[in-house]
C-alpha atoms as a PDB file:
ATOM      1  CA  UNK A   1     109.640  91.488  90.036  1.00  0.00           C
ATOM      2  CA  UNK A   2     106.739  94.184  89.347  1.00  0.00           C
ATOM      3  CA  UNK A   3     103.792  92.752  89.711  1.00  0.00           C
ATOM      4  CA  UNK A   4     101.616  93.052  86.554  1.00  0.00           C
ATOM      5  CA  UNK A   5      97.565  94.354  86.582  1.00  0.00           C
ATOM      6  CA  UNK A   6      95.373  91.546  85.203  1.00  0.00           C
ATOM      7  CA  UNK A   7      91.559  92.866  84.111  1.00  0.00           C
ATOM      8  CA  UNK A   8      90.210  92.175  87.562  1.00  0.00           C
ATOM      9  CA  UNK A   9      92.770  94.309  89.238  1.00  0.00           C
ATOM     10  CA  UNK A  10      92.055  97.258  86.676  1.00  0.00           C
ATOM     11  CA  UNK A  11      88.169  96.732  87.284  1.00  0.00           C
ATOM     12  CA  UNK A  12      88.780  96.640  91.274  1.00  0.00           C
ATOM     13  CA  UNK A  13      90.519  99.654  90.714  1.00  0.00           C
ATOM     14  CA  UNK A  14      88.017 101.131  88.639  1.00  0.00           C
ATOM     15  CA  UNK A  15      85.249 100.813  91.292  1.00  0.00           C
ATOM     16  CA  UNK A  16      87.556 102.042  94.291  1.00  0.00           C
ATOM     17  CA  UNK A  17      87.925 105.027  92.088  1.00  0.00           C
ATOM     18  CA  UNK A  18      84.165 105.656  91.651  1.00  0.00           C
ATOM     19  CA  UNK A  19      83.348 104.552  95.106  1.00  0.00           C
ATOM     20  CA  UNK A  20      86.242 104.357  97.641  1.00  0.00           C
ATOM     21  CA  UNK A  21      83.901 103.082 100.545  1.00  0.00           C
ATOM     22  CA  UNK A  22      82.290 100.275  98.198  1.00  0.00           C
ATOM     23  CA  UNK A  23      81.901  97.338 100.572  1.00  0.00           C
ATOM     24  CA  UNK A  24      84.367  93.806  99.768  1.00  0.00           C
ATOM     25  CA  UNK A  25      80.788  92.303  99.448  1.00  0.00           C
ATOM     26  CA  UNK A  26      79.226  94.388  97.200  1.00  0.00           C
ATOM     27  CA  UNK A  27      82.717  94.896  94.951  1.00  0.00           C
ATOM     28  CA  UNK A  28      83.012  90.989  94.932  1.00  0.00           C
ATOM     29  CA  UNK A  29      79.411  90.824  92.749  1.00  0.00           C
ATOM     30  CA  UNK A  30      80.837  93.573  90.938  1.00  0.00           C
ATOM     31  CA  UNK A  31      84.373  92.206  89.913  1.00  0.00           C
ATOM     32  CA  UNK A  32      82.713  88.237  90.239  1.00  0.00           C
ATOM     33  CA  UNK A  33      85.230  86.893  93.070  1.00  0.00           C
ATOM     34  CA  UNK A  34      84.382  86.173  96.316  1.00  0.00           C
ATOM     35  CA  UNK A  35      84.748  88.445  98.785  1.00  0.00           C
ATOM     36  CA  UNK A  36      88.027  86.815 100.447  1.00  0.00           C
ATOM     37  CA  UNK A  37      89.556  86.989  96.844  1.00  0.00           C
ATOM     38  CA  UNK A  38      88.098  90.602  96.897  1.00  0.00           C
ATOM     39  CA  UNK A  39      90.346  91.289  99.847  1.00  0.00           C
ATOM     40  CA  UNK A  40      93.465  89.895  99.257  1.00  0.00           C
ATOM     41  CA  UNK A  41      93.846  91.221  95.572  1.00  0.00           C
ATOM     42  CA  UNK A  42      93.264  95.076  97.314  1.00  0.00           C
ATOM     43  CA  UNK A  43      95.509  93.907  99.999  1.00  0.00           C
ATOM     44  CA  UNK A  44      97.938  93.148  96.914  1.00  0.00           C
ATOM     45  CA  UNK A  45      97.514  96.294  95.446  1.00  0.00           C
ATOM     46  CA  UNK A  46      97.951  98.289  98.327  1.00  0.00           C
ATOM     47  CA  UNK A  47     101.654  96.636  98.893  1.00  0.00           C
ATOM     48  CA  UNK A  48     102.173  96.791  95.701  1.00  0.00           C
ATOM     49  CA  UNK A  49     101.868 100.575  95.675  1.00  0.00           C
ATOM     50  CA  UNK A  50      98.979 100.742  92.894  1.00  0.00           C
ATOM     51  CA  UNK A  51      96.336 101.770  95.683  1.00  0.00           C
ATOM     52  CA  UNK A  52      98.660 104.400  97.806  1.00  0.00           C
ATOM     53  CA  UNK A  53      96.682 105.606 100.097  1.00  0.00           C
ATOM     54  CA  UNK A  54      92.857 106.123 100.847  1.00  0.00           C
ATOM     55  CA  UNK A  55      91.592 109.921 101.707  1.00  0.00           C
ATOM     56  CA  UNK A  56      88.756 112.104 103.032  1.00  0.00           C
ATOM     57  CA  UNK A  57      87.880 114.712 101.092  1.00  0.00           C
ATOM     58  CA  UNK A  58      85.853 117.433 103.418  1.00  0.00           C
ATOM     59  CA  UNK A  59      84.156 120.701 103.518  1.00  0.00           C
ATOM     60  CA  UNK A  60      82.417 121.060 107.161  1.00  0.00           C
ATOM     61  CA  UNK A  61      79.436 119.999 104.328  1.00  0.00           C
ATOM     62  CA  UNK A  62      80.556 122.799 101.936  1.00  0.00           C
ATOM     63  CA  UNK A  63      80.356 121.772  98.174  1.00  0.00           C
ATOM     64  CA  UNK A  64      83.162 122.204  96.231  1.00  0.00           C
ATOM     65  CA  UNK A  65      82.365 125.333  94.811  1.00  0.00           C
ATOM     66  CA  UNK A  66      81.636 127.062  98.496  1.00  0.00           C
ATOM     67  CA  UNK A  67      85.728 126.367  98.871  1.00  0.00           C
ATOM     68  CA  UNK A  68      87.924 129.571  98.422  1.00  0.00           C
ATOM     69  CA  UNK A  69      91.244 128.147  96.708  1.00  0.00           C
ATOM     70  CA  UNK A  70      94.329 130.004  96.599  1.00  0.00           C
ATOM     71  CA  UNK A  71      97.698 128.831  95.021  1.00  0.00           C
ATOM     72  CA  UNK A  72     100.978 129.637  96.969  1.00  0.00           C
ATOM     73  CA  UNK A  73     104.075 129.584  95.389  1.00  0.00           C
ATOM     74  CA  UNK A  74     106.679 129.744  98.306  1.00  0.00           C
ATOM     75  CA  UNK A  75     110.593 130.896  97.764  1.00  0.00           C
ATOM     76  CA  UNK A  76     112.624 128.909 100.058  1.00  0.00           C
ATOM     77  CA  UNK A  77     115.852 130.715 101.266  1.00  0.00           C
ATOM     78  CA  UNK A  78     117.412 127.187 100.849  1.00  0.00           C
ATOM     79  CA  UNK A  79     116.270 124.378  97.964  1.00  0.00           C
ATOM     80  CA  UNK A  80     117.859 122.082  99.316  1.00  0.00           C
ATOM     81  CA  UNK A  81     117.894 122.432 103.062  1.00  0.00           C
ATOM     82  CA  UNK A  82     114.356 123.784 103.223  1.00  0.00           C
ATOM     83  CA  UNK A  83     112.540 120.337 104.494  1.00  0.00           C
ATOM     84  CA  UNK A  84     111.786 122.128 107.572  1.00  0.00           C
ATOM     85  CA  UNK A  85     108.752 124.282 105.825  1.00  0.00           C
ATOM     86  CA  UNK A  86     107.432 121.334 103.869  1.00  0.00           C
ATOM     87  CA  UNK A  87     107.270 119.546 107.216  1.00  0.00           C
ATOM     88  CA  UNK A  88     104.965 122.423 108.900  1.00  0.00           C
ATOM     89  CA  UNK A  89     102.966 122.522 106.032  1.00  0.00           C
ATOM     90  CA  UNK A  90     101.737 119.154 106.585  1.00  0.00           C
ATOM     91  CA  UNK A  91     100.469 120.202 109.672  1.00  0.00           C
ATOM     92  CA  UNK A  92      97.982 122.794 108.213  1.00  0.00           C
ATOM     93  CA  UNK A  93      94.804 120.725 107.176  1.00  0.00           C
ATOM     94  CA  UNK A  94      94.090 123.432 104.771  1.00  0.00           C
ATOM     95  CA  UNK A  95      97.221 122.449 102.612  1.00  0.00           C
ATOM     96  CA  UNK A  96      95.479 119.630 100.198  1.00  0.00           C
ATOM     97  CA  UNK A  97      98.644 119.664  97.956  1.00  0.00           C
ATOM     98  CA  UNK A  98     102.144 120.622  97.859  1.00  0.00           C
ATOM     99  CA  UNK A  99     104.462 120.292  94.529  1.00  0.00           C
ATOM    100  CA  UNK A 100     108.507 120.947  94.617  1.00  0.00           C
ATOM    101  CA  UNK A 101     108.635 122.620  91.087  1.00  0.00           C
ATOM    102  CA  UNK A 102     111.515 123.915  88.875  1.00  0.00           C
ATOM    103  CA  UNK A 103     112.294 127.378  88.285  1.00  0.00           C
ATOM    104  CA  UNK A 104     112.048 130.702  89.557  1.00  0.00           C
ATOM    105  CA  UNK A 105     109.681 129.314  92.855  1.00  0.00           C
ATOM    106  CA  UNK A 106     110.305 126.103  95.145  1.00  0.00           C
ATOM    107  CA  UNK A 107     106.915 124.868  96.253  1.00  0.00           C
ATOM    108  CA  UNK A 108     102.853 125.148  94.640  1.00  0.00           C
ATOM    109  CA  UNK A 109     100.707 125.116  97.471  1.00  0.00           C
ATOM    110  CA  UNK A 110      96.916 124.332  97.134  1.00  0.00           C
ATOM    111  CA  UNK A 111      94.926 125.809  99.907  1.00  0.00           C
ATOM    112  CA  UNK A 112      91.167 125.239 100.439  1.00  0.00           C
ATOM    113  CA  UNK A 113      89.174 126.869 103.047  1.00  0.00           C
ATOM    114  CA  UNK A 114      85.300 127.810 103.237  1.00  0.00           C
ATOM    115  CA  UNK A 115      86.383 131.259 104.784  1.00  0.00           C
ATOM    116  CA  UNK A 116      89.042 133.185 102.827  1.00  0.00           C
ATOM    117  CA  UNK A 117      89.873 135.216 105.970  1.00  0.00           C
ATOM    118  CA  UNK A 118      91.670 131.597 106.984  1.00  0.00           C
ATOM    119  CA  UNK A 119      93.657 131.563 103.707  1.00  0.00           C
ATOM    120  CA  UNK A 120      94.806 134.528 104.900  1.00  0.00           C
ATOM    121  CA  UNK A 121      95.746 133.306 107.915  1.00  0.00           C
ATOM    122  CA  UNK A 122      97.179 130.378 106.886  1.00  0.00           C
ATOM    123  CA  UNK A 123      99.190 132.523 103.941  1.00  0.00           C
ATOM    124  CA  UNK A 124     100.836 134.794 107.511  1.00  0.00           C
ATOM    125  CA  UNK A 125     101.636 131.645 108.787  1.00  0.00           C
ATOM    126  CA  UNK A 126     103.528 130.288 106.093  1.00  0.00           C
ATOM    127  CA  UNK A 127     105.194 133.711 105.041  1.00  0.00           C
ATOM    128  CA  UNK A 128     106.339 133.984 109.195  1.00  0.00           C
ATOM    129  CA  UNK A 129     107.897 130.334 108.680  1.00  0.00           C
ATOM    130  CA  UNK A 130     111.818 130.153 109.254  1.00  0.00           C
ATOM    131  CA  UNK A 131     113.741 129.306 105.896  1.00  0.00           C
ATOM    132  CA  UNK A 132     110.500 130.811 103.518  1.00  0.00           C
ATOM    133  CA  UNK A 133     111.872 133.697 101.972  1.00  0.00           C
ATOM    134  CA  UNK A 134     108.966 134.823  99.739  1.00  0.00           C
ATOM    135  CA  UNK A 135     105.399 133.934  98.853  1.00  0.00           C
ATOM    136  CA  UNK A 136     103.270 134.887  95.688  1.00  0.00           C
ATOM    137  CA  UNK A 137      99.484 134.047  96.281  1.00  0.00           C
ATOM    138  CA  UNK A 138      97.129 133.657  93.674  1.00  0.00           C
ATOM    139  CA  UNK A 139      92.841 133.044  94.219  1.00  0.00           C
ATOM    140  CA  UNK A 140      91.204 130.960  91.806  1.00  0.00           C
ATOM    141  CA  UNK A 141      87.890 132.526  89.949  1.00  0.00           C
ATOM    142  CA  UNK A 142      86.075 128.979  89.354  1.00  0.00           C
ATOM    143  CA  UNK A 143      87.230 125.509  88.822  1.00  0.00           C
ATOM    144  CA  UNK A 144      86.166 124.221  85.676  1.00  0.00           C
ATOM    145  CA  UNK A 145      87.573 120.744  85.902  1.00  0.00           C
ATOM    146  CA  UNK A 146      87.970 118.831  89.122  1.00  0.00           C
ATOM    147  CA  UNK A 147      88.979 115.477  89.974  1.00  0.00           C
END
C-alpha cells in the first residue's frame, strides 16, 4: 500500500525544499512536532521514495551565472546496449544531468563548468567514448529560469 502525504508531510517537504540543511530542531517548531516525530516522518519519506535523495549543488563559490552550460546530445551506436557511456558519464562531476530521450538523439547532457575550456574537454572525452557515435553541443546564452 502507497503511503499517502498528510499536511505535515507536504509542509516538511516544503521546508526541505527551501532549506535542505534546516536542522530536525528548528523544522520541528516549524511543522509543530517534536523533533523525534520530525525524524521519523523524513525517515518515512525517504523510504517511501518522496525525499530521493539529498544533493550539493557547487561552484568552487561561482554563482550560477559565472557557470558556462552546454547541452550535449550524444548518438549512441547502440540504444539499447549503450549503458556503458551512461556509466562513464557518471563519473564526470561536470555532468549535473543526463536524460534518455526519443528521437533522432539518445542522451541530453547538462554540463556546468566555471571554465568553458573544461566543457571542451569534457565534450573530447565523451565524443572519444567507445559505443558514442556522434555528439551535437549546444552553449546556453543566459538562464532565465532556474530551479
Amino acid at each position: 500500500m502507497k503511503y499517502l502525504l498528510d499536511r505535515t508531510d507536504e509542509k516538511i517537504l516544503n521546508e526541505l525544499k527551501n532549506n535542505a540543511r534546516i536542522s530536525h530542531a528548528e523544522l520541528s517548531g516549524q511543522v509543530n512536532l517534536s523533533r523525534n516525530a520530525v525524524r521519523v516522518r523524513i525517515e518515512r519519506l525517504e523510504r517511501e521514495g518522496f525525499i530521493k535523495g539529498y544533493t550539493i549543488v557547487s561552484g568552487e563559490g561561482l554563482s550560477s551565472e559565472a557557470l558556462t552550460t552546454a547541452m550535449m546530445f550524444v548518438y549512441r551506436h547502440d540504444r539499447m546496449r549503450g549503458g556503458e557511456v551512461i556509466h562513464a558519464l557518471r563519473r564526470i562531476p561536470e555532468v549535473v544531468s543526463c536524460d534518455v530521450m526519443t528521437g533522432d538523439f539518445d542522451l541530453l547532457v547538462r554540463v556546468e563548468s566555471g571554465d568553458a575550456d573544461r566543457i571542451r574537454q569534457i565534450w573530447q572525452q565523451i565524443s572519444e567514448l567507445p559505443g558514442v557515435r556522434d555528439t551535437l553541443t549546444a552553449f546556453a546564452l543566459s538562464s532565465v529560469i532556474r530551479k
